[in-house]
Protein backbone atom coordinates (compact mmCIF):
# COMPACT_ATOMS: atom_id res chain seq x y z
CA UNK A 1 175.49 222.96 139.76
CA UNK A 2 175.27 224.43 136.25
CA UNK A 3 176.86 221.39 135.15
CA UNK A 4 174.03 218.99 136.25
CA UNK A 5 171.26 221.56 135.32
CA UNK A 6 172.65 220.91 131.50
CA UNK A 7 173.33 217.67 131.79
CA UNK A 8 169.68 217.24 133.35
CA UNK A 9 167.48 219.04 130.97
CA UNK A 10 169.85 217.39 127.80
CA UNK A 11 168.10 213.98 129.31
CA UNK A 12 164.86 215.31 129.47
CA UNK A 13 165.01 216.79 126.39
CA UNK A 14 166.03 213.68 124.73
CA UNK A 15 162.91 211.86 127.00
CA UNK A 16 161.01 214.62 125.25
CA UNK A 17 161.58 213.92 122.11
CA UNK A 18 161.42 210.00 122.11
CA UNK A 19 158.22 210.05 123.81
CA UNK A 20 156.65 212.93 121.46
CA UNK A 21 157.52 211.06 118.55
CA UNK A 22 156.09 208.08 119.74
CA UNK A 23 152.94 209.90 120.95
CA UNK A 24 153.21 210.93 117.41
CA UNK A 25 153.02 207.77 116.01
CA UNK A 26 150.41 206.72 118.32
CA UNK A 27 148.22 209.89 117.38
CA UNK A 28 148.27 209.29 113.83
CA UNK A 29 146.72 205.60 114.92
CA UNK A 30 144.17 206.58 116.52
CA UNK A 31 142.57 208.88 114.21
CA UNK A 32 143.51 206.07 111.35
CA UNK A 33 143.59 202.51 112.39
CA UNK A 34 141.78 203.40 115.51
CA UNK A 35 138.22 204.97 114.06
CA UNK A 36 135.54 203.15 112.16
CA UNK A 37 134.82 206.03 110.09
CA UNK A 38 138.43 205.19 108.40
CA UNK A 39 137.23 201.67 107.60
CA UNK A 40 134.25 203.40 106.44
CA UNK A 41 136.42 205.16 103.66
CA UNK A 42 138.12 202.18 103.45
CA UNK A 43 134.55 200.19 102.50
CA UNK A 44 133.49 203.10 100.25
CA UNK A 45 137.03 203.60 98.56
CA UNK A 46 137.75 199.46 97.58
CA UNK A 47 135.90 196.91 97.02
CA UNK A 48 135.91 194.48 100.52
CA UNK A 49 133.53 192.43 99.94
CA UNK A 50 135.78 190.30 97.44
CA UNK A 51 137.94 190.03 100.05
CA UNK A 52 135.63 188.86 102.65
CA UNK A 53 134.55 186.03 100.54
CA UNK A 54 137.86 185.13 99.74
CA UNK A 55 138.76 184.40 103.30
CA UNK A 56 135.67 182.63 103.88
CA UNK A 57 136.12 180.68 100.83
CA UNK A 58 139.43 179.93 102.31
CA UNK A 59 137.97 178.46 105.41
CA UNK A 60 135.48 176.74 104.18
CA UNK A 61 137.89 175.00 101.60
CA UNK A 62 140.08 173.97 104.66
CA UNK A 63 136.84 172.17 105.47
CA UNK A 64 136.51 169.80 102.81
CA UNK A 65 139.89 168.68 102.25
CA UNK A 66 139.66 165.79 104.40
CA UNK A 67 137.14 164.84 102.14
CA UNK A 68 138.60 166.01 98.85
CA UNK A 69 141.26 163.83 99.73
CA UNK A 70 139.33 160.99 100.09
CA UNK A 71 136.90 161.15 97.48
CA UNK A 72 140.51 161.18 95.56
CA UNK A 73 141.57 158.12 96.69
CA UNK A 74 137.93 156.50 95.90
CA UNK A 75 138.07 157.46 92.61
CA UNK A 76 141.65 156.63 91.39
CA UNK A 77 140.83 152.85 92.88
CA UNK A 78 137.70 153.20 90.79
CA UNK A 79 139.65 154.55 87.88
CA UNK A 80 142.33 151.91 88.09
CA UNK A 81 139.23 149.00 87.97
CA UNK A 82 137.64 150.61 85.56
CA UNK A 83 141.05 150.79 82.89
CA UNK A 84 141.58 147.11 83.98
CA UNK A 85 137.32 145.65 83.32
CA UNK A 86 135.86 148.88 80.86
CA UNK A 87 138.60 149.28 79.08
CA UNK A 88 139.52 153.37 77.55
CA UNK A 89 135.88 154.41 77.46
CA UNK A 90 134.67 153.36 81.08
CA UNK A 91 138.06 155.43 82.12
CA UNK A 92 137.19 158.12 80.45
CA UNK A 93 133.99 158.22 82.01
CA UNK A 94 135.11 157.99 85.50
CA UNK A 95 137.94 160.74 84.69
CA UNK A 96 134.75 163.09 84.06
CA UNK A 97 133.96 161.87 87.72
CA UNK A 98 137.09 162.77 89.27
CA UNK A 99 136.84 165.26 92.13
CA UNK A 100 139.21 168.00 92.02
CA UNK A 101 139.96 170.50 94.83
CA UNK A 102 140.27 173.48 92.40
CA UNK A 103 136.25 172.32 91.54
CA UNK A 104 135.32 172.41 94.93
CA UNK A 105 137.05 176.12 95.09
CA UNK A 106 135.12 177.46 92.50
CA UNK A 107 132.03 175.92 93.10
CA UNK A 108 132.50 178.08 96.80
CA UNK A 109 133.04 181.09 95.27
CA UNK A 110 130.42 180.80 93.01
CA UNK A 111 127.88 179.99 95.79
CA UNK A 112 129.50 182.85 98.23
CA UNK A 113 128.82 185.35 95.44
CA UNK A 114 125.39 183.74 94.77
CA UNK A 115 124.57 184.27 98.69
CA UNK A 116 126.19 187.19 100.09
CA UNK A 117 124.61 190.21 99.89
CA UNK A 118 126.90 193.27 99.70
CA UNK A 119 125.15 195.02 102.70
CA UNK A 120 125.00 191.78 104.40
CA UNK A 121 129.24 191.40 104.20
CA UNK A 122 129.32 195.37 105.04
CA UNK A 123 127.51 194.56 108.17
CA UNK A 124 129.37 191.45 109.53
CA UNK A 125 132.21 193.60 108.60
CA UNK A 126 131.67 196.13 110.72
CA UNK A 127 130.95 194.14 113.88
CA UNK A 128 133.42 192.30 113.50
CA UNK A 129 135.30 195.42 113.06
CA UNK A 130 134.31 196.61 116.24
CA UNK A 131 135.75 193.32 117.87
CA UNK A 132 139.19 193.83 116.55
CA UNK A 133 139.16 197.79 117.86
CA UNK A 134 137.88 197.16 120.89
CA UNK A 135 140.60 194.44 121.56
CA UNK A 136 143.35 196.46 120.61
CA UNK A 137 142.26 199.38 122.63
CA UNK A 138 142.49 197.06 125.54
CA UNK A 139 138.22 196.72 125.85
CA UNK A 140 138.35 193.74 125.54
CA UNK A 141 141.10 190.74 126.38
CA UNK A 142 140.54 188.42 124.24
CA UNK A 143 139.85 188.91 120.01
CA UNK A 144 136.72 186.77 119.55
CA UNK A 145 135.66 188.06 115.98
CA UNK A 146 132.68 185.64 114.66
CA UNK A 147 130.67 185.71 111.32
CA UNK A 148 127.52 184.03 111.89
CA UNK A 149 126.09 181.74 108.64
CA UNK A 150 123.49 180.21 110.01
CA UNK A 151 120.81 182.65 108.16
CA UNK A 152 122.50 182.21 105.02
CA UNK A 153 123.42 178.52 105.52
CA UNK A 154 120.44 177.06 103.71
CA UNK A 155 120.69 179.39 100.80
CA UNK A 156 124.66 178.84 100.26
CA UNK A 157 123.96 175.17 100.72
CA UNK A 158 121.23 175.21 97.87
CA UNK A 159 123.87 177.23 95.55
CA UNK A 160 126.65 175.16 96.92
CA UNK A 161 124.78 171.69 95.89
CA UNK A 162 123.64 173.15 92.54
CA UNK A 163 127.15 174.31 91.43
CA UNK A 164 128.12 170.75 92.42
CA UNK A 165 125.67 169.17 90.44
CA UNK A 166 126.83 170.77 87.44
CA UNK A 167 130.42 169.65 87.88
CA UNK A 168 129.38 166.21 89.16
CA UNK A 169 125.95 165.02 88.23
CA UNK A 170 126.32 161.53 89.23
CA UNK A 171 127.63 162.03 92.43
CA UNK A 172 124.74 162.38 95.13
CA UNK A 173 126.17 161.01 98.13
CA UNK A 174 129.37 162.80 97.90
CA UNK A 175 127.51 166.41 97.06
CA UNK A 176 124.98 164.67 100.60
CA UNK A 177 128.22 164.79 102.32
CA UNK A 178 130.04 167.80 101.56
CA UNK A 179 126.87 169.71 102.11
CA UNK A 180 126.81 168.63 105.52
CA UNK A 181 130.38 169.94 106.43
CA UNK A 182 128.72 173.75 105.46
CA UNK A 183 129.77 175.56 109.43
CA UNK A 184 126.94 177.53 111.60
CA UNK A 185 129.76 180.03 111.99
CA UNK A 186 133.57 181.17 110.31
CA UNK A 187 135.70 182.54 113.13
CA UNK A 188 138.11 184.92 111.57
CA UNK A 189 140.52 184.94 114.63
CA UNK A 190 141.55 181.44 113.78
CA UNK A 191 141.89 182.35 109.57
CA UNK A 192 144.39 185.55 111.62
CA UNK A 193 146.50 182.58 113.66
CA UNK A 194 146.67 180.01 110.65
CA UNK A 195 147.42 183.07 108.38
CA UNK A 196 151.13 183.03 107.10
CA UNK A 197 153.44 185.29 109.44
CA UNK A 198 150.47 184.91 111.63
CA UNK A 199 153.11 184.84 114.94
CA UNK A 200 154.62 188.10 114.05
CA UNK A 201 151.29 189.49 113.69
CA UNK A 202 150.12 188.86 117.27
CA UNK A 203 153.33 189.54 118.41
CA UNK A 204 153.39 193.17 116.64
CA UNK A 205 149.22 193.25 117.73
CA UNK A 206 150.43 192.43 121.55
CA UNK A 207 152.66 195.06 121.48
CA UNK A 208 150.86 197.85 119.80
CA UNK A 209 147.91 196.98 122.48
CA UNK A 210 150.81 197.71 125.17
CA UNK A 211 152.01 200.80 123.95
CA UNK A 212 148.48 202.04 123.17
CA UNK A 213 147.42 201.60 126.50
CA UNK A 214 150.75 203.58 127.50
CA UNK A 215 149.59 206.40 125.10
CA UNK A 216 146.35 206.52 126.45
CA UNK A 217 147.08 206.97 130.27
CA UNK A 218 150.30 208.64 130.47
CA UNK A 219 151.20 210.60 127.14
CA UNK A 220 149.65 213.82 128.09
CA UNK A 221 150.66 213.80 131.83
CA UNK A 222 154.56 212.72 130.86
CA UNK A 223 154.44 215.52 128.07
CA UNK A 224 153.78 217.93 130.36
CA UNK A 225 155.50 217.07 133.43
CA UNK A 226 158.42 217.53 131.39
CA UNK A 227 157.78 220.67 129.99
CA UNK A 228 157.53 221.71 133.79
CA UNK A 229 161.03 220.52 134.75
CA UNK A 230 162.38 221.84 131.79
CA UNK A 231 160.83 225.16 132.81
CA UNK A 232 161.57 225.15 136.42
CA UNK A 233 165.06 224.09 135.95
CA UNK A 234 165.79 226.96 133.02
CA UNK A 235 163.31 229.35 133.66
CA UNK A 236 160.08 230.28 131.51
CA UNK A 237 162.14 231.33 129.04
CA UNK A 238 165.08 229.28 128.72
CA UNK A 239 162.76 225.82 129.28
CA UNK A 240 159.99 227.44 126.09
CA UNK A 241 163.21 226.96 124.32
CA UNK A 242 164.06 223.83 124.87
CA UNK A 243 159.99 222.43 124.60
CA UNK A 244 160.12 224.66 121.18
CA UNK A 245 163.37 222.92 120.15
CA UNK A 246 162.10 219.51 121.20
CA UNK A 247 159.00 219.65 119.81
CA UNK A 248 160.76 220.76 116.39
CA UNK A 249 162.94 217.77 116.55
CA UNK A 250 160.40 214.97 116.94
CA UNK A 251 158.19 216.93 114.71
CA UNK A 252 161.01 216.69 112.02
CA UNK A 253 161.90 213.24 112.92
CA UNK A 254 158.92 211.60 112.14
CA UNK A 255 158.00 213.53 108.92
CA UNK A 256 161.45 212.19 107.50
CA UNK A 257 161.31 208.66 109.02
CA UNK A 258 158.23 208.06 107.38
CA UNK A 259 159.26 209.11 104.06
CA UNK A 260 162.00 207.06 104.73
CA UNK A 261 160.95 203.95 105.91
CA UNK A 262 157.47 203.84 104.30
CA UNK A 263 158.28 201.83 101.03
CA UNK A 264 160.07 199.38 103.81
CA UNK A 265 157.19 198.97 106.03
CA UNK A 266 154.77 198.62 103.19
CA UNK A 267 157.32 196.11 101.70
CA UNK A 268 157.50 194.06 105.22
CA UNK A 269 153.60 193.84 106.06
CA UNK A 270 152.82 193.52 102.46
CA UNK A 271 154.90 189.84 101.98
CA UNK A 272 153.34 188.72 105.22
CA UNK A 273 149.84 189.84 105.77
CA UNK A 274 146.59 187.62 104.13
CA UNK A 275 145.56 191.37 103.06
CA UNK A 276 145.12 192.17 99.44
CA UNK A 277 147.64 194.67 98.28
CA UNK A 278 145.49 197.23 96.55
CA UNK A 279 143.64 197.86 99.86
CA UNK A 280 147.35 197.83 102.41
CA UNK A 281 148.39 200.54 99.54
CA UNK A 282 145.57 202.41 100.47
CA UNK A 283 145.71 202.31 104.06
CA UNK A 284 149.02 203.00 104.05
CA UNK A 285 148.71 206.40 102.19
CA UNK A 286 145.86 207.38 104.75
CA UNK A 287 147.69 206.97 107.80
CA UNK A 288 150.93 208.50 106.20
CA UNK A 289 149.23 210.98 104.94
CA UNK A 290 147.54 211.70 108.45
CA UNK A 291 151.09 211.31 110.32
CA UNK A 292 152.78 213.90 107.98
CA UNK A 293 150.07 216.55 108.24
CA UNK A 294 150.10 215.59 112.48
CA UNK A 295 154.09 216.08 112.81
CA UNK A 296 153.99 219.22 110.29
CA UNK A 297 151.40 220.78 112.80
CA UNK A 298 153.66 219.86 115.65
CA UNK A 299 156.80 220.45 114.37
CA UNK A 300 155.11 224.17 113.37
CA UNK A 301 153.86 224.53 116.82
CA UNK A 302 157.63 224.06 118.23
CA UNK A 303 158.99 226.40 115.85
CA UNK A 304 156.48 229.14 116.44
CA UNK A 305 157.33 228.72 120.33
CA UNK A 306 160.77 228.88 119.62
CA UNK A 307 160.27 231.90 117.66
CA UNK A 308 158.04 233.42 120.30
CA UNK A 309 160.62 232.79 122.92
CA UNK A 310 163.57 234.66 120.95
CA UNK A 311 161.59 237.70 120.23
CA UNK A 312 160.58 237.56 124.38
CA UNK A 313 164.58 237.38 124.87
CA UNK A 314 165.38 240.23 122.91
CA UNK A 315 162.19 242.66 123.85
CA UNK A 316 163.62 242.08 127.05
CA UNK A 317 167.58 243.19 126.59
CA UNK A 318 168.14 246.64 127.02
């Protein structure tokens, strides 16, 4: 019988520990990844609206390749009759004509900056923001994050045109055209599923949404539903030990782990995510920084109990 009260409380102290480390984890989430007042820093700390444009730009870009393409194709026919009839100067001329995707880039970042307000990309941030969180806190089932550009459509198109103009004065219909293509709306769920490693992101999203749902209705009540075994199986005494010891462990655990395995995470996300690096550095030393300071307390915690529980053991010998 003492046997399989040892051999009992050794699993549920090893239960305790893997599940305290992972409610570790999942702490240091949710007062990081999890509140918008850490995006808030975020927003305050580096500059976000650069990358906001960027991944319109991106989309929009996507857009007109169709017709980048081809405009392409028009013009090198063009060129080639032009090098046959004009001789060097008419294909010269026609050269100056020649749509290039790296103009259309530039003339939609130029237009984006033109248009976008910096309170107007911290707003559609933040709701879209609160999209994301709300799906990965199981709110919501399905990630349906949309920036609308409707109210800024006609200004963007009036920059768009006029940046075009100065790249390619002669060419009306085509600038007619492209300004046409200019979307009512960019949905950034579909830039997060074309983005590269974009599987393995859902996949790692899926699975964090699990797990957080997990942590939310079952951490506390598994936590200490052990700590009641452990205690009714070695006493109040004997099972404080064992919580203290446990709660040491995990504590310990993850404090190392992360120094550990930080540079390797970063590493991992970094060469996959459409993030810019700057701001995943940033994030990254947040939430370690919370993690480490959330297993130190708990890891302190443990030890104090533990300490507690040896002084009770000896006040009480004779």
């Amino acid at each position: 019988m003492k046997e399989f009260k040892i051999a009992l409380s050794i699993f549920l102290l090893f239960i305790f520990v893997v599940l305290s480390s992972v409610f570790l984890f999942m702490r240091g989430a949710d007062k990081t990844f999890l509140e918008e007042s850490f995006y808030r820093i975020i927003f305050e700390r580096i500059e976000v609206s650069p990358i906001v444009k960027e991944e319109i730009s991106r989309s929009l870009l996507e857009d007109y390749e169709e017709l980048i393409e081809e405009v392409k194709v028009e013009n090198e026919e063009e060129e080639e009759n032009g090098n046959e009839e004009e001789g060097e100067e008419e294909e010269e001329e026609l050269k100056e004509d020649h749509l290039e995707k790296d103009d259309i880039e530039e003339a939609i970042q130029t237009a984006l900056d033109r248009t976008l307000e910096e309170e107007w990309v911290k707003e559609n941030f933040f709701l879209a923001l609160s999209d994301i969180l709300a799906f990965v806190k199981g709110e919501e089932e399905e990630l349906t994050v949309v920036i609308a550009l409707e109210d800024k459509k006609r200004i963007f198109q009036y920059n768009f045109e006029r940046e075009l103009e100065r790249r390619l004065p002669e060419n009306v219909e085509i600038k007619d055209d492209m300004a046409e293509e200019i979307p009512d709306e960019i949905v950034l769920s579909n830039i997060m599923e074309e983005a590269e490693g974009a599987e393995e992101m859902e996949n790692a999203l899926l699975f964090f949404r699990t797990l957080y749902g997990y942590y939310e209705a079952y951490s506390y009540h598994a936590l200490i539903g052990i700590s009641a075994l452990l205690i009714l199986l070695l006493g109040v005494t004997g099972g404080l030990k064992w919580i203290g010891s446990g709660m040491l462990v995990s504590g310990a655990l993850v404090f190392f782990s992360m120094l550990l395995g930080k540079n390797t995470l970063f590493n991992m996300i970094s060469g996959k995510a459409f993030v810019d690096k700057d701001a995943l550095t940033f994030v990254f030393d947040f939430f370690f920084e919370e993690l480490s300071t959330t297993s130190l307390y708990y890891g302190l915690i443990g030890a104090g109990i533990l300490i507690a529980t040896f002084v009770i053991i000896r006040i009480r010998k004779p």
